[in-house]
C-alpha atoms as a PDB file:
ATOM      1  CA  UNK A   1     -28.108 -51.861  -3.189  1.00  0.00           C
ATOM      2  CA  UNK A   2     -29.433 -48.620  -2.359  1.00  0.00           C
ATOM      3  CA  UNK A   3     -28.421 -47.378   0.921  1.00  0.00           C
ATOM      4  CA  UNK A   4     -28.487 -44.201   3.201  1.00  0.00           C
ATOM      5  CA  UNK A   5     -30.294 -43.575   6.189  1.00  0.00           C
ATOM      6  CA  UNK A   6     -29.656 -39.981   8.076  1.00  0.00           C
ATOM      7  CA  UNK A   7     -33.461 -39.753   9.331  1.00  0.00           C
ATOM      8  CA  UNK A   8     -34.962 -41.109  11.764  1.00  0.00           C
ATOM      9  CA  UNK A   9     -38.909 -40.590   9.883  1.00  0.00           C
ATOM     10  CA  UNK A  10     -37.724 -40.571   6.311  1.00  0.00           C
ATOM     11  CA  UNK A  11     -40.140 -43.784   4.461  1.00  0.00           C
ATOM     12  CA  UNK A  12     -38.004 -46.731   5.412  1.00  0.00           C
ATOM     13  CA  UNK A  13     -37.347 -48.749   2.516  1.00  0.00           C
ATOM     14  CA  UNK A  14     -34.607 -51.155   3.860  1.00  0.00           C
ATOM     15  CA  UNK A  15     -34.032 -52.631   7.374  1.00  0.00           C
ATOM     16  CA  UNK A  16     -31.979 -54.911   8.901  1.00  0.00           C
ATOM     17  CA  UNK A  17     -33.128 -56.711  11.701  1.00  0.00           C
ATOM     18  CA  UNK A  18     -32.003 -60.307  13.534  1.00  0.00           C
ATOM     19  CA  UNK A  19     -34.295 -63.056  14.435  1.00  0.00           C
ATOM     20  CA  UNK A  20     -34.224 -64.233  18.248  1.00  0.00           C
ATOM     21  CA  UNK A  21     -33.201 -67.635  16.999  1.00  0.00           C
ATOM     22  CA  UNK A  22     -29.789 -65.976  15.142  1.00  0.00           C
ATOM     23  CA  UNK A  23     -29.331 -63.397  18.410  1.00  0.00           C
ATOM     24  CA  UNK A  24     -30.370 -65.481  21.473  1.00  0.00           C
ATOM     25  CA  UNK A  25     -28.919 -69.114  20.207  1.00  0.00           C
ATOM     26  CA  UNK A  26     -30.516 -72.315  22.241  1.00  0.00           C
ATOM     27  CA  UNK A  27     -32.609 -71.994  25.740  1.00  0.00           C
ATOM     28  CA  UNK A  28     -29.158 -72.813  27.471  1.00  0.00           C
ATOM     29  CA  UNK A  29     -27.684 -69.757  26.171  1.00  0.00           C
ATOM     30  CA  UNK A  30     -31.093 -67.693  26.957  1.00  0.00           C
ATOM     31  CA  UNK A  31     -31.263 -68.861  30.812  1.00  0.00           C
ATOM     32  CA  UNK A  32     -27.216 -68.524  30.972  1.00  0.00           C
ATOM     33  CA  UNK A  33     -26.840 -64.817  29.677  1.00  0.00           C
ATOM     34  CA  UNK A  34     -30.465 -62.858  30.993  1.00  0.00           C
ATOM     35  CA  UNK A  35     -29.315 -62.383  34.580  1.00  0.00           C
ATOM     36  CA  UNK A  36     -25.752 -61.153  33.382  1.00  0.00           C
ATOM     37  CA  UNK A  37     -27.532 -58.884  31.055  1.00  0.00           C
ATOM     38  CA  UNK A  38     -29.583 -57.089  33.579  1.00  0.00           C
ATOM     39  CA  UNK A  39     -32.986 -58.772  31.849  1.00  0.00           C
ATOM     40  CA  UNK A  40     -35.905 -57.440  34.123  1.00  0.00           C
ATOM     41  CA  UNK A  41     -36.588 -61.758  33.401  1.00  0.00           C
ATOM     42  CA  UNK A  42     -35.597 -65.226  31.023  1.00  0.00           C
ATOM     43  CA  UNK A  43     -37.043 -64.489  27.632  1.00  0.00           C
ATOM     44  CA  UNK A  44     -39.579 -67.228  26.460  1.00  0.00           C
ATOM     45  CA  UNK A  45     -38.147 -68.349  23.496  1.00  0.00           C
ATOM     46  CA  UNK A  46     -41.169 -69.013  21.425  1.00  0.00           C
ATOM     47  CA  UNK A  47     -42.800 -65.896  22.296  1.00  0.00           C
ATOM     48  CA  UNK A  48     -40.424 -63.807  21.750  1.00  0.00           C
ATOM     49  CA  UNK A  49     -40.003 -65.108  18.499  1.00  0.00           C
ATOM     50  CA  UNK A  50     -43.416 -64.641  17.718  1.00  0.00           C
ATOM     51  CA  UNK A  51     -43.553 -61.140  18.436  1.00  0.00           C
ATOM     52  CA  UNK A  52     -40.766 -60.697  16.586  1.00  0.00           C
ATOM     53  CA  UNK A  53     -41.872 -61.947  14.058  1.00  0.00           C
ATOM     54  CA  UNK A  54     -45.653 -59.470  14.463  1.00  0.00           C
ATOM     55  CA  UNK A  55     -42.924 -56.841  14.454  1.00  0.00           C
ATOM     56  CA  UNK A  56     -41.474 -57.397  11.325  1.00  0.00           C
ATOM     57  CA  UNK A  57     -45.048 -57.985   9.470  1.00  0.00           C
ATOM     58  CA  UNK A  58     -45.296 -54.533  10.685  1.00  0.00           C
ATOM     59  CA  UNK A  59     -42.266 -53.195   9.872  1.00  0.00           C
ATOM     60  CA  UNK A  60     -42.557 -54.821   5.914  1.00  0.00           C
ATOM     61  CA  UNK A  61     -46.524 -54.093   5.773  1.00  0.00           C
ATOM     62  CA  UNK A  62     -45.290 -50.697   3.999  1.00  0.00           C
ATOM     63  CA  UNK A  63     -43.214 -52.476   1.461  1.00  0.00           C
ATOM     64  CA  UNK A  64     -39.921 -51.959   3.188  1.00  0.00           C
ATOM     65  CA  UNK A  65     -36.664 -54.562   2.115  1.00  0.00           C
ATOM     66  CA  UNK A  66     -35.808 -56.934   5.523  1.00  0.00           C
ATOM     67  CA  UNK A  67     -32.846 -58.445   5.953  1.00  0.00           C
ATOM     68  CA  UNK A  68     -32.524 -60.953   8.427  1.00  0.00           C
ATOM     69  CA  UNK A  69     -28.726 -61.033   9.956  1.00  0.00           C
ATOM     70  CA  UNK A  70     -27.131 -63.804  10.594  1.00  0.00           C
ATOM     71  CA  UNK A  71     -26.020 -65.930  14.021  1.00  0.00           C
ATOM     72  CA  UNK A  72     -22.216 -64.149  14.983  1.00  0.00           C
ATOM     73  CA  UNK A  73     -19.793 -65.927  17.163  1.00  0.00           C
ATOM     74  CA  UNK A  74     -19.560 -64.356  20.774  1.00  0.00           C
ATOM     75  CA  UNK A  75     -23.097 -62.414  20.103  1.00  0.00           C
ATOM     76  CA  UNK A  76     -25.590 -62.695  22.710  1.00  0.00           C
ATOM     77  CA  UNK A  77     -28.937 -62.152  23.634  1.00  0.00           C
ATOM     78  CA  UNK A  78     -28.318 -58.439  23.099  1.00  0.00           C
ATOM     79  CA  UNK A  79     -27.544 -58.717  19.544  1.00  0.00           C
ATOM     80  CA  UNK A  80     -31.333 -58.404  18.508  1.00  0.00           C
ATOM     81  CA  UNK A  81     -30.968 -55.159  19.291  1.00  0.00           C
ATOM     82  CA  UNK A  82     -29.412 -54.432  15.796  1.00  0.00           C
ATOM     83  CA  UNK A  83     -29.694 -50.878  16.007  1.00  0.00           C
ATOM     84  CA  UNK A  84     -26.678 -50.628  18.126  1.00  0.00           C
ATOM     85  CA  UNK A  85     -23.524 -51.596  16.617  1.00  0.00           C
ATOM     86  CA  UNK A  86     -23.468 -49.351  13.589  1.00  0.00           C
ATOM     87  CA  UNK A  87     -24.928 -46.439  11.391  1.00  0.00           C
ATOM     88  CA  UNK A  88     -25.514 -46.044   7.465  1.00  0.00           C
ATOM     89  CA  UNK A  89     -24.772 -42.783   6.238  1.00  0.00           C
ATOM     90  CA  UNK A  90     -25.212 -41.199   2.695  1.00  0.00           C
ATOM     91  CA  UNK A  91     -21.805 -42.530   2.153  1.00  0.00           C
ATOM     92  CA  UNK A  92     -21.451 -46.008   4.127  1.00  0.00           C
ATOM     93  CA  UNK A  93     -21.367 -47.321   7.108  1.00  0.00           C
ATOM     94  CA  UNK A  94     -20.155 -46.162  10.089  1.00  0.00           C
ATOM     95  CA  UNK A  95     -18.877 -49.258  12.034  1.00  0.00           C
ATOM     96  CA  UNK A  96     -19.418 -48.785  16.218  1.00  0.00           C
ATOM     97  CA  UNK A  97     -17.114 -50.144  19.577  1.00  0.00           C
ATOM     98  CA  UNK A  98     -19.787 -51.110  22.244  1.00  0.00           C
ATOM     99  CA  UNK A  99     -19.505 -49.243  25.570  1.00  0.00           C
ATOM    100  CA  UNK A 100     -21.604 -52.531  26.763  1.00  0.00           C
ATOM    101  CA  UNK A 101     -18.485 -54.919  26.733  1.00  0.00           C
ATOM    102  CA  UNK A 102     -20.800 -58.077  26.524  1.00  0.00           C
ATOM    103  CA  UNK A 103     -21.581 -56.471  22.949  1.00  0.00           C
ATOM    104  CA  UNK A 104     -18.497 -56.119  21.833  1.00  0.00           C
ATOM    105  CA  UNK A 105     -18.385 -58.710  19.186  1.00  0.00           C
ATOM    106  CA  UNK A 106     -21.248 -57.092  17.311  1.00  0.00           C
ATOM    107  CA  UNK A 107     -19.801 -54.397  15.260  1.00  0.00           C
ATOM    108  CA  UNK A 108     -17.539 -56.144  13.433  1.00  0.00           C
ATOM    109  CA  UNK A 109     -20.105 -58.772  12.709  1.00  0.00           C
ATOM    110  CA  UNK A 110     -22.470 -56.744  11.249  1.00  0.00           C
ATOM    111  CA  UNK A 111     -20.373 -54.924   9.545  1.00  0.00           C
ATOM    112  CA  UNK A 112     -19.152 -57.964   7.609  1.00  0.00           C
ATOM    113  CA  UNK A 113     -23.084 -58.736   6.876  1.00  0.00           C
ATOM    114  CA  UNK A 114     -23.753 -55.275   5.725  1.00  0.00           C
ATOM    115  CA  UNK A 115     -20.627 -55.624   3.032  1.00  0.00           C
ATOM    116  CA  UNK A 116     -22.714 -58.757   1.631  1.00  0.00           C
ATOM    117  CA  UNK A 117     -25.208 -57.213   1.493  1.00  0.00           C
ATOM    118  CA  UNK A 118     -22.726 -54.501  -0.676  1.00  0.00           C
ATOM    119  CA  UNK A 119     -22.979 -51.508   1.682  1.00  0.00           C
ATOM    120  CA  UNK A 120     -19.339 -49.717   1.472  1.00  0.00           C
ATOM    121  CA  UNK A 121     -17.781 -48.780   5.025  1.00  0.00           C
ATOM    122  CA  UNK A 122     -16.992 -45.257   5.665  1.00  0.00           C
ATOM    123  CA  UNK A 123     -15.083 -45.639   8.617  1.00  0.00           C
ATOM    124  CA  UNK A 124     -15.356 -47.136  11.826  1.00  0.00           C
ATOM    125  CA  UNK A 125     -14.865 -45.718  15.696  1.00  0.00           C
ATOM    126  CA  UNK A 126     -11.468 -47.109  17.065  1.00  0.00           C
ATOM    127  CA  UNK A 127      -9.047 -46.857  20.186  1.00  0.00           C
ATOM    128  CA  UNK A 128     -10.869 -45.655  23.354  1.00  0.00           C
ATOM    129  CA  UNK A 129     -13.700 -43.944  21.201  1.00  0.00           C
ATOM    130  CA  UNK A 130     -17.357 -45.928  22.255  1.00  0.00           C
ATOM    131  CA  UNK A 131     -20.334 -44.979  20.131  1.00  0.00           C
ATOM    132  CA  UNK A 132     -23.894 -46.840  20.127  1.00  0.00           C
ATOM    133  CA  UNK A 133     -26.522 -46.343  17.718  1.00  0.00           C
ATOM    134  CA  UNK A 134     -28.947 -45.913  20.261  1.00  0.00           C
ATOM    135  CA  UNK A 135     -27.103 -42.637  21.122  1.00  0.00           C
ATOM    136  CA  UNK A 136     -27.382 -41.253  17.688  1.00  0.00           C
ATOM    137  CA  UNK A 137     -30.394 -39.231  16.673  1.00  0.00           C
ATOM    138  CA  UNK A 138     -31.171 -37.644  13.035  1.00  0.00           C
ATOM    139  CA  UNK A 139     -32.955 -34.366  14.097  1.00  0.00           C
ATOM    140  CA  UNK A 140     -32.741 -33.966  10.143  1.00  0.00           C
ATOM    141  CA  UNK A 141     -29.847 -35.119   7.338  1.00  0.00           C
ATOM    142  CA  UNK A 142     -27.851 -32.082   8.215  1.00  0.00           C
ATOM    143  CA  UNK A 143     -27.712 -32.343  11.663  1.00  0.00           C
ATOM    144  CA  UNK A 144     -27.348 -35.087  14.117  1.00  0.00           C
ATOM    145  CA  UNK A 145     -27.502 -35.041  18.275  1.00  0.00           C
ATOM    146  CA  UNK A 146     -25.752 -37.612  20.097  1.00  0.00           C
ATOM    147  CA  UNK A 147     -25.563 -38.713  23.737  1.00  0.00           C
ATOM    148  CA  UNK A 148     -22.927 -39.243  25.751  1.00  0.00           C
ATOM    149  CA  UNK A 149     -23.138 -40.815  28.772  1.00  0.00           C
ATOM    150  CA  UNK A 150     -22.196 -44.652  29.696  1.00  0.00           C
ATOM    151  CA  UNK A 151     -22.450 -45.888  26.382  1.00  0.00           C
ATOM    152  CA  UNK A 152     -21.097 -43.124  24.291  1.00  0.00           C
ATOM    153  CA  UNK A 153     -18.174 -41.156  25.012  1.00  0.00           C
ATOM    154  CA  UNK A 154     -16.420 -37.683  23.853  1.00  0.00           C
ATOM    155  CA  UNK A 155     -13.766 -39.276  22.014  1.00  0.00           C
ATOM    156  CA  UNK A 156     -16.196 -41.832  20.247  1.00  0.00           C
ATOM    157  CA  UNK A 157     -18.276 -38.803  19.256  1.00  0.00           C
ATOM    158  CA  UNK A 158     -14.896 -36.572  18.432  1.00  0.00           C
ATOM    159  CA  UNK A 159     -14.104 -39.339  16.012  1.00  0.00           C
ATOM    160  CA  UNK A 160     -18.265 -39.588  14.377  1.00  0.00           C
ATOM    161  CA  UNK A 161     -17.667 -36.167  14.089  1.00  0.00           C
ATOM    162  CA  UNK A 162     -14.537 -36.131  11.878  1.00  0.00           C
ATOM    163  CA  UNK A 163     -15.939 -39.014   9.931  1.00  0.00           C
ATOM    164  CA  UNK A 164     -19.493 -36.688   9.154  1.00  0.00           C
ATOM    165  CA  UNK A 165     -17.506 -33.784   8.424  1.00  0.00           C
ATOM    166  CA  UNK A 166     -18.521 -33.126   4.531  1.00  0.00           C
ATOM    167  CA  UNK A 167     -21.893 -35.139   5.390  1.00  0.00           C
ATOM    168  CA  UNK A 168     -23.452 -32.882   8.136  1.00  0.00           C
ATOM    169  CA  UNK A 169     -23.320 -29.179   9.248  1.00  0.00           C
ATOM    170  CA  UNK A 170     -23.720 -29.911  13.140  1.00  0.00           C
ATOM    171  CA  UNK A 171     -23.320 -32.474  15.467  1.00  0.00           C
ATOM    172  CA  UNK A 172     -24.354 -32.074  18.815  1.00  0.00           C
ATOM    173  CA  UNK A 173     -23.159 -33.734  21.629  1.00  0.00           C
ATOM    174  CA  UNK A 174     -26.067 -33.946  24.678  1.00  0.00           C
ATOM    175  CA  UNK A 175     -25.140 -35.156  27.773  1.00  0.00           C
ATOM    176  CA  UNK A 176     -26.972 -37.825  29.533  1.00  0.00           C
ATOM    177  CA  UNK A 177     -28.151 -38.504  32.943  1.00  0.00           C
ATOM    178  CA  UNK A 178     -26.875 -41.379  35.280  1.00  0.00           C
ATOM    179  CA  UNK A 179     -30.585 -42.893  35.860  1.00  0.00           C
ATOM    180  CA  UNK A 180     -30.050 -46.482  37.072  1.00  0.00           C
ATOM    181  CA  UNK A 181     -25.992 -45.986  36.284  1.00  0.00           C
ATOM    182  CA  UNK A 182     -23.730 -48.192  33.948  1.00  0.00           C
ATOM    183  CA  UNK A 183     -24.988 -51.862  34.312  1.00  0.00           C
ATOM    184  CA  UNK A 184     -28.347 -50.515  32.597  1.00  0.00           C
ATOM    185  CA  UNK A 185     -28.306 -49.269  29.129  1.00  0.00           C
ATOM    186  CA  UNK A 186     -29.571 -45.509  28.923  1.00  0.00           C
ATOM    187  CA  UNK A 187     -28.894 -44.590  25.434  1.00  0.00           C
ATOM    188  CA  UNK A 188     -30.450 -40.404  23.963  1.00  0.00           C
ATOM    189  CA  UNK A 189     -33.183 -42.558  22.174  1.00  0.00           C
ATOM    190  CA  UNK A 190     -34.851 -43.986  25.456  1.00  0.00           C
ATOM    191  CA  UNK A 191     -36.168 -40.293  25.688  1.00  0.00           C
ATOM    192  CA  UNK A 192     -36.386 -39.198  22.334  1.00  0.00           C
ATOM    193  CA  UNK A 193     -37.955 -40.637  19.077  1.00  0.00           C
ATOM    194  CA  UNK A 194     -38.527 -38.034  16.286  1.00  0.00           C
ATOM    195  CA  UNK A 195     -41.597 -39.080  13.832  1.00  0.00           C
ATOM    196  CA  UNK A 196     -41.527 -35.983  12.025  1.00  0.00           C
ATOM    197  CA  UNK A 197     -39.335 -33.169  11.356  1.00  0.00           C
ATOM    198  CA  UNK A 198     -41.568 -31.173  13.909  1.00  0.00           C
ATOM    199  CA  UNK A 199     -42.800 -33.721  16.324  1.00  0.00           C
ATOM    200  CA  UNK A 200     -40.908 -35.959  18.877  1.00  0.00           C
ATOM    201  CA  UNK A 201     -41.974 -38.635  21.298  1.00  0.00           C
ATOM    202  CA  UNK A 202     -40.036 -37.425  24.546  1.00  0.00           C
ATOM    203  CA  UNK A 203     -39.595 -38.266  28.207  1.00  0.00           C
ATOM    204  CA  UNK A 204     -39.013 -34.761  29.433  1.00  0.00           C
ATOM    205  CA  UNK A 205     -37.998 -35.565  32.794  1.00  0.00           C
ATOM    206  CA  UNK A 206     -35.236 -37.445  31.090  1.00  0.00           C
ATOM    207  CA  UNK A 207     -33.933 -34.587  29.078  1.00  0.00           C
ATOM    208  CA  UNK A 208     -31.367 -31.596  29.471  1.00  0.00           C
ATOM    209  CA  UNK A 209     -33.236 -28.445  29.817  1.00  0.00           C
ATOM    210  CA  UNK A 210     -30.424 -26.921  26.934  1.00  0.00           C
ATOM    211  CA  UNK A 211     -31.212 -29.846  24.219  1.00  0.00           C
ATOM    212  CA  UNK A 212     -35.214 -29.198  25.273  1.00  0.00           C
ATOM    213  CA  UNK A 213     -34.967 -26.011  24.450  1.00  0.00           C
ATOM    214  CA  UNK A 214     -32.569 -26.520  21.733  1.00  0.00           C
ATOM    215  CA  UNK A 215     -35.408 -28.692  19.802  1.00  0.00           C
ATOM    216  CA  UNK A 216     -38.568 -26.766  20.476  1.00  0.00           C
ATOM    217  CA  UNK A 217     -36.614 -23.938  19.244  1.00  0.00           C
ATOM    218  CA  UNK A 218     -36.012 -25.695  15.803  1.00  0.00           C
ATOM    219  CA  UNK A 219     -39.992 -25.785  15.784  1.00  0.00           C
ATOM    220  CA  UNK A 220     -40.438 -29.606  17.266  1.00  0.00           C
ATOM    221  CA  UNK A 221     -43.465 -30.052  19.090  1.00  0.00           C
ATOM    222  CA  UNK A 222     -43.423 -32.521  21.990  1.00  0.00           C
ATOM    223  CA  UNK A 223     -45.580 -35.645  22.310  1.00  0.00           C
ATOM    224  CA  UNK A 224     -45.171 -36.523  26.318  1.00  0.00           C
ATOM    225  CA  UNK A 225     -44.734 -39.837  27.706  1.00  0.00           C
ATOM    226  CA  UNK A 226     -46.528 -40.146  30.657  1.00  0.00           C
ATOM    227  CA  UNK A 227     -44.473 -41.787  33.864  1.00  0.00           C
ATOM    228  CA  UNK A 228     -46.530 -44.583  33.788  1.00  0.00           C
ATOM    229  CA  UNK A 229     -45.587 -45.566  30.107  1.00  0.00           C
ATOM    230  CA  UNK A 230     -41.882 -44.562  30.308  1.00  0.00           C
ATOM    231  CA  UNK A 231     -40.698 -48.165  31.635  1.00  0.00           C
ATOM    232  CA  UNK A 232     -43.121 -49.708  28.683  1.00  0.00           C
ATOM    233  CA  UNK A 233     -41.093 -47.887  26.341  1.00  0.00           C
ATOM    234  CA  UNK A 234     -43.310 -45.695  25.418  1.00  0.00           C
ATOM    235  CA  UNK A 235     -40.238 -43.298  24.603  1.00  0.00           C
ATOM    236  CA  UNK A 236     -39.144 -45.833  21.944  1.00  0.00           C
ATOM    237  CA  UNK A 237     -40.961 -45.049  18.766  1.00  0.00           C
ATOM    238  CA  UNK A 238     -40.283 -46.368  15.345  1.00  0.00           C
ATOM    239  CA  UNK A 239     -41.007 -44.318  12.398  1.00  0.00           C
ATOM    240  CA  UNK A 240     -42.206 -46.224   9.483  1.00  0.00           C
ATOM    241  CA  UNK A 241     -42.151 -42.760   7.480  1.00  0.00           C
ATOM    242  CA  UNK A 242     -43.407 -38.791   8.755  1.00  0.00           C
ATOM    243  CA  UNK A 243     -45.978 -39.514  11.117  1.00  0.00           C
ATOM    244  CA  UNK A 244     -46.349 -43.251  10.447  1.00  0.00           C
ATOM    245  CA  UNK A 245     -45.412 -45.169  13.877  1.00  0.00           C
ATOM    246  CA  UNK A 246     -44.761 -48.549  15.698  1.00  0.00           C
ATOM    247  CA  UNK A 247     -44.724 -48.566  19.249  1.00  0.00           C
ATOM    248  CA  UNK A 248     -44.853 -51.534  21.917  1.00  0.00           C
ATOM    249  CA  UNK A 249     -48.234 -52.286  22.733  1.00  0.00           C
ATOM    250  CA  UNK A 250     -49.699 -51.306  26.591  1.00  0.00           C
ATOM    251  CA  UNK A 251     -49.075 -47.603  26.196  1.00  0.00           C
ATOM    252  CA  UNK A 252     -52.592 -45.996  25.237  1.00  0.00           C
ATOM    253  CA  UNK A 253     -51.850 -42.448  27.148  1.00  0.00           C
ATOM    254  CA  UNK A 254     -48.742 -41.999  24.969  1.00  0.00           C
ATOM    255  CA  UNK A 255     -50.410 -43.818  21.331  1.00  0.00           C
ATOM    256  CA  UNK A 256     -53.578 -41.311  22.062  1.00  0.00           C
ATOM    257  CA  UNK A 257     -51.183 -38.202  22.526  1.00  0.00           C
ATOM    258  CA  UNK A 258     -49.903 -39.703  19.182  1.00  0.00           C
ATOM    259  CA  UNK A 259     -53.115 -39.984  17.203  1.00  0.00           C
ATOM    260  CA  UNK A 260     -54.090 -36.609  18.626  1.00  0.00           C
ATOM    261  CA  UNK A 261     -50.878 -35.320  16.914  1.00  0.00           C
ATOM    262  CA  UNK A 262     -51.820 -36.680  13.416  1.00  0.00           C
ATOM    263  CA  UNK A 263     -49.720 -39.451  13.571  1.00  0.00           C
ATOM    264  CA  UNK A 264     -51.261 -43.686  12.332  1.00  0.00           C
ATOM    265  CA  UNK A 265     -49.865 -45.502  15.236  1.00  0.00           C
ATOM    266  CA  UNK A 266     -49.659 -49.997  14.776  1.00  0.00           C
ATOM    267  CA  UNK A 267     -48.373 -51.735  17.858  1.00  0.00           C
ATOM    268  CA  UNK A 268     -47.467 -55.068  18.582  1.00  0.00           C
ATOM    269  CA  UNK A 269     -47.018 -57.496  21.650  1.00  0.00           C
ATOM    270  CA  UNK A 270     -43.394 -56.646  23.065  1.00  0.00           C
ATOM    271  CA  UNK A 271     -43.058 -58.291  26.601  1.00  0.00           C
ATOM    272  CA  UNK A 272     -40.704 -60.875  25.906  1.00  0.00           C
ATOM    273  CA  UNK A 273     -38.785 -59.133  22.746  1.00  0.00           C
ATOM    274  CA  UNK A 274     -38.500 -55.490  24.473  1.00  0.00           C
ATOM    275  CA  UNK A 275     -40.038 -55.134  27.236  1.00  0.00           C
ATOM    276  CA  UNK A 276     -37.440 -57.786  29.047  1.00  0.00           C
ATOM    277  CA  UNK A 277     -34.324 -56.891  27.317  1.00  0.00           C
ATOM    278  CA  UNK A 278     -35.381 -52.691  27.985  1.00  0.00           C
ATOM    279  CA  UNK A 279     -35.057 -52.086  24.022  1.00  0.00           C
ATOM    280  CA  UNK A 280     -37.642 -50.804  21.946  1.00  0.00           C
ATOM    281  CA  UNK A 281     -39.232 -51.221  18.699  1.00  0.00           C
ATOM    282  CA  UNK A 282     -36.541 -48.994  17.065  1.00  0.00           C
ATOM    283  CA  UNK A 283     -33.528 -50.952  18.500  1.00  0.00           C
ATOM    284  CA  UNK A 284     -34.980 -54.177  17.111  1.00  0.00           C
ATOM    285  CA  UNK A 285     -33.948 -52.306  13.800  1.00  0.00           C
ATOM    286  CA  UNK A 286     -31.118 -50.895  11.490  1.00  0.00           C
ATOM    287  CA  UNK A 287     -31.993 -49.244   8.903  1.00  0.00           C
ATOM    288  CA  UNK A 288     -29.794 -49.034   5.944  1.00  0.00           C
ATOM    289  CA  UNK A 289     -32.060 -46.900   3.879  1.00  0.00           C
ATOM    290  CA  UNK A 290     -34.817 -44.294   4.078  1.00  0.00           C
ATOM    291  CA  UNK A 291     -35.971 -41.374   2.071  1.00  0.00           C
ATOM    292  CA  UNK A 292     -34.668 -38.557   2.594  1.00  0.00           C
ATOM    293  CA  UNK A 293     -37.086 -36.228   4.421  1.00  0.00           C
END
């Protein structure tokens, strides 16, 4: 199987995601978990697997390969958010450890899954190293920020780094703010999706002033999300390919500053899938292969 994804806009041409039937189990497992999980409310079950399931017509509508993981023992609600527990380099995998400890099972589960599907493992973030995919942004295959806050810590990105070293010329670690503190889930990507290697979806507010500045001085211009749009996820943009986006529906300042930009913008119906669970159309996915761009 072809594999390698260090992009975040390269043409995505093979994704895994995981049905809310395979993450959140049976409505006793939904209603036991959502509080504990710091859910803004229960998931409906059938709705969120319908918009789900509008996602992914989406996501394939551009001929991309799905792959559906399967149910994991000791995976929760959470584990929809397949983005998460691992990257896919040029080389393999690069298996995660959950700063989340409710998500600690995931890894190592889809890590077996991605071997099936014959994806080699590079190497895989051990001892007190924590590293989440959500922290882990492609500003282009060379170089790759990372944040490093509750989720993500120096020695998890000490050891990413070690494992990139022939693979990438810089990675830089960005510090990120408390915000609502360690029982929510603030990863780099909740203010940050690039959709082309000169334009980025950002919350400012949200941002360092050195990593601003470091990007606009690479030549990214900024789409802004608005205030208003920020808790929508309007931050959390998936890039279908340069300029080619996917973004929960409900955030028309931030699709419009989109459009304006050049960019085709589809959106779907995220209350229950994203909205609830605070992850985005991006962390609904991992993908395990995209163009280079």
């Amino acid at each position: 199987m072809l594999y390698g994804a260090q992009s975040m806009f390269g043409e995505l041409k093979g994704v895994i995601v995981k049905r809310p039937a395979e993450a959140y189990g049976d409505r006793a497992q939904v209603a036991a978990q959502w509080q504990a999980l710091n859910y803004l409310g229960e998931p409906d079950f059938e709705r969120a697997a319908a918009q789900h399931a509008e996602f992914v017509r989406l996501v394939a509508q551009r001929g991309a390969e799905v792959c559906y993981a399967p149910a994991a023992p000791g995976a929760g609600l959470d584990s929809v958010y397949v983005h998460d527990p691992l990257l896919v380099t040029e080389r393999g995998v690069i298996v995660g450890k959950m700063g989340k400890a409710a998500r600690e099972p995931e890894p190592a589960a889809l890590a077996d899954y991605t071997r099936a599907l014959g994806l080699p493992v590079l190497g895989a973030i051990a001892g007190a190293g924590r590293l989440e995919g959500g922290d882990v942004v492609w500003v282009d295959a060379r170089t790759v920020a990372v944040g490093e806050g509750y989720r993500t810590n120096a020695e998890g990105i000490r050891q990413l780094r070690a494992l990139l070293a022939d693979l990438v010329d810089e990675v830089l670690a960005v510090p990120l703010p408390h915000w609502t503190g360690p029982q929510d889930c603030l990863h780099l990507q909740s203010n940050i999706s690039l959709v082309d290697r000169d334009l980025a979806v950002v919350y400012s507010r949200l941002l360092t002033v050195p990593f601003r500045q470091w990007l606009a001085g690479r030549g990214i211009q900024f789409v802004e999300v608005p205030d208003a749009e920020y808790e929508t996820l309007a931050c959390n943009v998936l890039a279908l390919g340069p300029r080619q986006c996917v973004m929960a529906a409900g955030n028309p300042v931030t699709q419009a500053r989109l459009e304006a930009a050049g960019a085709r913008v589809w959106t779907f119906a995220a209350g229950e899938i994203c909205l609830k669970g605070a992850g985005g159309p991006t962390c609904l996915t991992r993908p395990f292969w995209r163009t280079p761009a």
